[in-house]
Protein backbone atom coordinates (compact mmCIF):
# COMPACT_ATOMS: atom_id res chain seq x y z
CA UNK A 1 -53.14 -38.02 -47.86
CA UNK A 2 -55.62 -40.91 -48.09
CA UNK A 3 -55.96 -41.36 -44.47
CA UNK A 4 -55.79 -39.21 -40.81
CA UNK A 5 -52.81 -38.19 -40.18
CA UNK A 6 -53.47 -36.34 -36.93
CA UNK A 7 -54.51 -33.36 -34.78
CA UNK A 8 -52.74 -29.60 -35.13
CA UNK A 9 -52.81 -27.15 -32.94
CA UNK A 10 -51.68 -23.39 -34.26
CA UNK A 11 -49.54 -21.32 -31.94
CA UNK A 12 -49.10 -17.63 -33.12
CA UNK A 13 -49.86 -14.29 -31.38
CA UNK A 14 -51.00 -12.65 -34.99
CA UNK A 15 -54.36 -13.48 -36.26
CA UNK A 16 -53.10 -12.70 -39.39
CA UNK A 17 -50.29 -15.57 -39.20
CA UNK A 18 -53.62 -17.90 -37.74
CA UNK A 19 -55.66 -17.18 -40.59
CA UNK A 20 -52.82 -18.20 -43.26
CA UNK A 21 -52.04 -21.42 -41.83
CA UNK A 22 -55.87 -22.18 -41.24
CA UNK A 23 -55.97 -22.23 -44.63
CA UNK A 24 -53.28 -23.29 -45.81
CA UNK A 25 -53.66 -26.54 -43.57
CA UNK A 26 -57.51 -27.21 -44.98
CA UNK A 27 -55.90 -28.18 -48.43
CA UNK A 28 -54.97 -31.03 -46.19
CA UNK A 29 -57.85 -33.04 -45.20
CA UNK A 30 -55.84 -35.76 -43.79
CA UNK A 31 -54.76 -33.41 -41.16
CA UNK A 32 -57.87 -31.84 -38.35
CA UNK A 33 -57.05 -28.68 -37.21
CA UNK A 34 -57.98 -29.24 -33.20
CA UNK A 35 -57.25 -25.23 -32.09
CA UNK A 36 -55.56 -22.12 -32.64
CA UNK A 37 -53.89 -19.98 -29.91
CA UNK A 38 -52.81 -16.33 -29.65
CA UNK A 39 -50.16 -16.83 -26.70
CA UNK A 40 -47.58 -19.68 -24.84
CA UNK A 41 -49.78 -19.66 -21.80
CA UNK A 42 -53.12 -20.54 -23.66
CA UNK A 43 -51.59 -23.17 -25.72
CA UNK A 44 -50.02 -24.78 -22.23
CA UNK A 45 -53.78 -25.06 -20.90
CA UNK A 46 -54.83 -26.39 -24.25
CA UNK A 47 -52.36 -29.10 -24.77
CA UNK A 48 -52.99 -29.93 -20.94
CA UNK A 49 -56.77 -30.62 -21.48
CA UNK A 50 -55.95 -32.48 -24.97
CA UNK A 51 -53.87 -33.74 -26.76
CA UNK A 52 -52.22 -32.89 -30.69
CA UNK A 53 -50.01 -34.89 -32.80
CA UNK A 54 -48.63 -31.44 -34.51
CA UNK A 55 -47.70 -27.83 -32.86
CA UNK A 56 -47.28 -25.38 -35.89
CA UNK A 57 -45.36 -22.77 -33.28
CA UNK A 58 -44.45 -19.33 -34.00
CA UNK A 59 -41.32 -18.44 -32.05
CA UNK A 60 -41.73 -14.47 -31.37
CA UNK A 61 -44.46 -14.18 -28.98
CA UNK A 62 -44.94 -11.82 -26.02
CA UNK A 63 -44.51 -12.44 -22.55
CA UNK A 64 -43.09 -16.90 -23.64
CA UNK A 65 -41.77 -17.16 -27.04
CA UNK A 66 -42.36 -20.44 -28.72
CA UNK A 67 -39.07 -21.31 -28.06
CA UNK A 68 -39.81 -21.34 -24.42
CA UNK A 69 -42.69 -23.43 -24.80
CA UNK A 70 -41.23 -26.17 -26.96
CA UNK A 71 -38.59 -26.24 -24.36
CA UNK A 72 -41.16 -26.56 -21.93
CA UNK A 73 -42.72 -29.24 -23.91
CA UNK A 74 -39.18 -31.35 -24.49
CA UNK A 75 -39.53 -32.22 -20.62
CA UNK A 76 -42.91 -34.41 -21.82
CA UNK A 77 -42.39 -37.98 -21.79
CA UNK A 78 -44.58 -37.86 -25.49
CA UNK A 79 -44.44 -34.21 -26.79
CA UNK A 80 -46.19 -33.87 -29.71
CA UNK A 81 -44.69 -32.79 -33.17
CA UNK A 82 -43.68 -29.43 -33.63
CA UNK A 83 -43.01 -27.22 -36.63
CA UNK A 84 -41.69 -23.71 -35.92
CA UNK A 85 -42.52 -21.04 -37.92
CA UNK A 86 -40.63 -17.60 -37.83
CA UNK A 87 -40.33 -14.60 -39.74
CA UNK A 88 -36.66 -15.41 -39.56
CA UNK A 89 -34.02 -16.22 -36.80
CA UNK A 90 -30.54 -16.76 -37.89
CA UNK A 91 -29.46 -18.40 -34.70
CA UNK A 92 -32.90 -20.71 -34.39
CA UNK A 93 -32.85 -21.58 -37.70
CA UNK A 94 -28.94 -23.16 -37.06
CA UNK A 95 -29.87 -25.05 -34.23
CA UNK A 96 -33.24 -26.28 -35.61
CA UNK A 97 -31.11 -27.34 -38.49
CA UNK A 98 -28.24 -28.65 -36.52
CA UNK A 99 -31.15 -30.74 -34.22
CA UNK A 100 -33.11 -32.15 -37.33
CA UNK A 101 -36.28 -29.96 -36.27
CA UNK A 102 -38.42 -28.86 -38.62
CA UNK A 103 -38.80 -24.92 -39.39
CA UNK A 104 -40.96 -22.84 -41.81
CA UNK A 105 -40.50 -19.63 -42.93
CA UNK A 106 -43.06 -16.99 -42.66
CA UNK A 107 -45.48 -15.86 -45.02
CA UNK A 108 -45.78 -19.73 -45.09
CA UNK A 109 -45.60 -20.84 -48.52
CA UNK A 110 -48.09 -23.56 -48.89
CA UNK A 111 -45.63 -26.11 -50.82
CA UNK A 112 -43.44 -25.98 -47.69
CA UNK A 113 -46.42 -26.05 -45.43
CA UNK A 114 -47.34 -29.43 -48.06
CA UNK A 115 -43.43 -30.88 -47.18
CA UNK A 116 -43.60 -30.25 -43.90
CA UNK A 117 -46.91 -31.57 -43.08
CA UNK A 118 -46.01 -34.91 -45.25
CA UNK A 119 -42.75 -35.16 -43.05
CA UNK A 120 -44.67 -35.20 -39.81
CA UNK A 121 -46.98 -37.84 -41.39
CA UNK A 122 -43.96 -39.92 -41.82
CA UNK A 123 -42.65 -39.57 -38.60
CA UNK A 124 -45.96 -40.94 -37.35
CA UNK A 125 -46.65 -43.54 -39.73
CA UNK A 126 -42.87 -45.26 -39.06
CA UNK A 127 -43.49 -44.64 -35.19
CA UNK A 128 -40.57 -42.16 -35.18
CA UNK A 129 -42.56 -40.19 -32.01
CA UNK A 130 -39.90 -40.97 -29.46
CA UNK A 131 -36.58 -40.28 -31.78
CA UNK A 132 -38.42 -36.82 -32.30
CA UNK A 133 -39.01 -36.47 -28.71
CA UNK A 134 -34.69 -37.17 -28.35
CA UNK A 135 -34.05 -34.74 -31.15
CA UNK A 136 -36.53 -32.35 -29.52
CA UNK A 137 -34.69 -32.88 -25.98
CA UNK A 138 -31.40 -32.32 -27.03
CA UNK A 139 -31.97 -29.16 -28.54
CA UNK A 140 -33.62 -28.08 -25.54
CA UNK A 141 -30.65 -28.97 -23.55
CA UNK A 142 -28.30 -27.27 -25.57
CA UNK A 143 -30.68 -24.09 -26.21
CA UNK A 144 -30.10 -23.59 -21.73
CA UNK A 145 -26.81 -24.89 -21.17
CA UNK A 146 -27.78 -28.23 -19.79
CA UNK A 147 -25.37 -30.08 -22.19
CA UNK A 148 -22.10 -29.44 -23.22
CA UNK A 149 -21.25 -26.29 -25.68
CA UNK A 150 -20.39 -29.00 -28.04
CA UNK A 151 -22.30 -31.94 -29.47
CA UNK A 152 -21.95 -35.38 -28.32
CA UNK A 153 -23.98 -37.25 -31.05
CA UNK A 154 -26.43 -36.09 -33.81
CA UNK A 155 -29.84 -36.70 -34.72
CA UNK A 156 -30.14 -36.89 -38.31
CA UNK A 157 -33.77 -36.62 -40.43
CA UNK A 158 -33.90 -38.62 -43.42
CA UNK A 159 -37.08 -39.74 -45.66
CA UNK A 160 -39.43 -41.22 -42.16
CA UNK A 161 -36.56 -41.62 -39.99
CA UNK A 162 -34.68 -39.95 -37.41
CA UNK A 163 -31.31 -41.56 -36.21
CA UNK A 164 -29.45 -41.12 -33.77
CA UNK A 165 -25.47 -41.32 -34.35
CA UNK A 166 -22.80 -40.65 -31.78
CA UNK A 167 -20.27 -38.57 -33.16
CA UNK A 168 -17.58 -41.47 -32.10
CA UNK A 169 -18.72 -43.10 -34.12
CA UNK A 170 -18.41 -40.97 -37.34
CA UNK A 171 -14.99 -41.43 -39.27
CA UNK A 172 -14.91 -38.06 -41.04
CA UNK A 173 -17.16 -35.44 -42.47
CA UNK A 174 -17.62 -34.67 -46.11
CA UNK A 175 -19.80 -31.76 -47.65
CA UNK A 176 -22.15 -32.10 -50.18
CA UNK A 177 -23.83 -28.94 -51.12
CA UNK A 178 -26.46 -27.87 -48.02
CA UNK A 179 -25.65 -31.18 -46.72
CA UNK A 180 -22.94 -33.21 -45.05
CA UNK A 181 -22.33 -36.89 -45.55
CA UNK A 182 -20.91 -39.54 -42.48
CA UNK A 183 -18.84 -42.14 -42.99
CA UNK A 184 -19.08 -44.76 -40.31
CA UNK A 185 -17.96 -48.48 -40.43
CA UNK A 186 -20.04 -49.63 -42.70
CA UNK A 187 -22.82 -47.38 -43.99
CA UNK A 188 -22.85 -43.29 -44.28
CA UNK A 189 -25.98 -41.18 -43.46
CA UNK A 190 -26.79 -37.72 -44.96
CA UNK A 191 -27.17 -34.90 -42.76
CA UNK A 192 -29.09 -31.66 -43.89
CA UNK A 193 -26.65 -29.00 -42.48
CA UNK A 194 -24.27 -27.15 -44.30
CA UNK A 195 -20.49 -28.32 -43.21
CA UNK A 196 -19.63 -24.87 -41.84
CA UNK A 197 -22.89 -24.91 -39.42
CA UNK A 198 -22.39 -28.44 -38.39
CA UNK A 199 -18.52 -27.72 -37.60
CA UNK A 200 -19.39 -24.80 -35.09
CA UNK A 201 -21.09 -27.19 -32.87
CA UNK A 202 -18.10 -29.65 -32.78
CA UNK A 203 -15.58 -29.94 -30.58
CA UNK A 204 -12.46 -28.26 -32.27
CA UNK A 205 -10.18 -31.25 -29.92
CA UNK A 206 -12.54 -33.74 -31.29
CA UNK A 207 -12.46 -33.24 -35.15
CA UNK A 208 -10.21 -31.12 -37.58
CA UNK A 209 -11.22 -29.20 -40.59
CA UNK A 210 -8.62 -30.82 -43.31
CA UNK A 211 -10.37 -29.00 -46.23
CA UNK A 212 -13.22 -26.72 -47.26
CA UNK A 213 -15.45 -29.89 -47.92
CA UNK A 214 -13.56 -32.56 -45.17
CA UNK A 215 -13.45 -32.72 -41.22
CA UNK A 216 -11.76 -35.69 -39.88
CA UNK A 217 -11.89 -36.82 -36.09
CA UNK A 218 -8.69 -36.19 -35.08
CA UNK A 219 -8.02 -39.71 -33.29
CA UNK A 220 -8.49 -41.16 -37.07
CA UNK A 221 -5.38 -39.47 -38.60
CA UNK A 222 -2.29 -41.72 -38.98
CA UNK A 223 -0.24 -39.73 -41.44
CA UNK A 224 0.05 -37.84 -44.59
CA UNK A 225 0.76 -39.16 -48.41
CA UNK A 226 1.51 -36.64 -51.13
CA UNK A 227 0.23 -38.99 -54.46
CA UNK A 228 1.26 -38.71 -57.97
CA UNK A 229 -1.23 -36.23 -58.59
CA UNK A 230 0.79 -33.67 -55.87
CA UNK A 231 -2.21 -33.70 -53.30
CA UNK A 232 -1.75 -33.83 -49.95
CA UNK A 233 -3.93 -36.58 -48.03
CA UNK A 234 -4.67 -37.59 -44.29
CA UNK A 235 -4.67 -41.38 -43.42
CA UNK A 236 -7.34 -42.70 -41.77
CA UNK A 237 -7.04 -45.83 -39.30
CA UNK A 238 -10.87 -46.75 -40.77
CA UNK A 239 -8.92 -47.03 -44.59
CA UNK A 240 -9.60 -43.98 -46.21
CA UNK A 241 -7.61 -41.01 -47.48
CA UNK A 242 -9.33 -37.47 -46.90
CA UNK A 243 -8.04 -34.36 -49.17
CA UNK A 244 -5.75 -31.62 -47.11
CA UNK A 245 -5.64 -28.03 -48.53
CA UNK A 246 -3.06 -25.80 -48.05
CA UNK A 247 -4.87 -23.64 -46.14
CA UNK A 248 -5.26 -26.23 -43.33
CA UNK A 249 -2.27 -28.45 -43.64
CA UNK A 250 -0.20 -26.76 -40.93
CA UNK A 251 -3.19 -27.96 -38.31
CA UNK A 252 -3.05 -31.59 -39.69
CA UNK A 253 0.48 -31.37 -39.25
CA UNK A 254 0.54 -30.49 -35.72
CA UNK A 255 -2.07 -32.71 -34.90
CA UNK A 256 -0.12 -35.23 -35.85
CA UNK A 257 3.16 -34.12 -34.90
């Protein structure tokens, strides 16, 4: 980096897990590491007495898990940045995922340490502190039942940004490998989340899995066309035509019945 970035704090009960992060951060020079601590509690009395730009936070600690911190810290008007890092939490890993938080896998690999890291700076160089803080808030809500069991909007990461997009406004749904891609009235935004994790966080009354790769919102649909080719489509009032399989065409059918 050819200029500050910011101050990190490292949150992780092992030594160990301290020690590879310490050094895997000093190949950054940009970035000052400002402390290291072993528990929740002494990383609450830290943060209180100064402030970080960056929490790398381990989530399985005794007594507070990181995850009860950074909840904790959501309620902040400016929370700082924070990176989780986990030996490996199916469920966490979904909803960081889901949220457009950032994650790393332990042992830390020092590339994704490098990505990571370089993210963050982003965020802070295109003043993207507050739609973090959002992100960061929502998933907090939704991690203790504060929100709805079902997303209203979605926060989606891309290269410095983090937008926020009510899922009213989204058109349908389309997969593209580990991501998904929106199509609203005019533009469409790429989401990192596989289609199948994104869809268990919808509302099932709100938008209808047409296809393996396709979920439309259901107030779209207008109709079906079979075309020349023999494949079944669902009309959309925004103009397009979304591919129905098989598999889910008895749904789109009663939907629309």
């Amino acid at each position: 980096m050819t200029r500050d970035a910011g101050r990190v704090l490292i949150v992780d009960d092992e030594e160990p897990g301290r020690i590879n992060l310490r050094h895997a951060l000093a190949a950054h020079p940009g970035w000052l590491l400002a402390g290291e601590c072993a528990d929740a509690a002494a990383a609450r009395a830290f943060l209180h007495a100064q402030a970080v730009d960056l929490v790398l936070l381990d989530i399985h600690m005794p007594f507070e898990s990181g995850l009860e911190l950074a909840r904790a810290l959501a309620l902040d008007a400016q929370p700082p940045l924070i990176v989780f890092v986990t030996a490996h939490d199916a469920h966490a890993l979904e909803a960081f995922a889901v949220h457009a938080l950032d994650y790393l896998l332990k042992p830390v690999d020092d590339e994704d340490l490098a990505r990571a890291l370089a993210r963050a700076a982003t965020l802070i160089e295109q003043r993207q502190l507050a739609a973090h803080a959002n992100a960061l808030r929502d998933w907090a809500a939704a991690g203790t039942g504060a929100a709805p069991a079902y997303l209203a909007q979605l926060n989606v990461r891309s290269v410095g940004r983090i937008d926020c997009v009510r899922l009213d406004e989204v058109f349908w749904i389309e997969a593209a490998g580990n991501y998904v891609e929106l199509h609203m009235q005019g533009r469409r935004l790429l989401h990192r989340v596989p289609i199948g994790t994104l869809e268990r966080h919808l509302d099932p009354a709100m938008f209808v899995r047409v296809h393996r790769s396709a979920l439309v919102r259901a107030d779209q649909m207008t109709g079906l066309h079979t075309g020349s080719d023999g494949l079944r489509r669902v009309l959309l009032r925004c103009g397009s035509a979304v591919p129905v399989s098989d598999r889910h065409l008895p749904r789109v059918r009663a939907r629309l019945a």
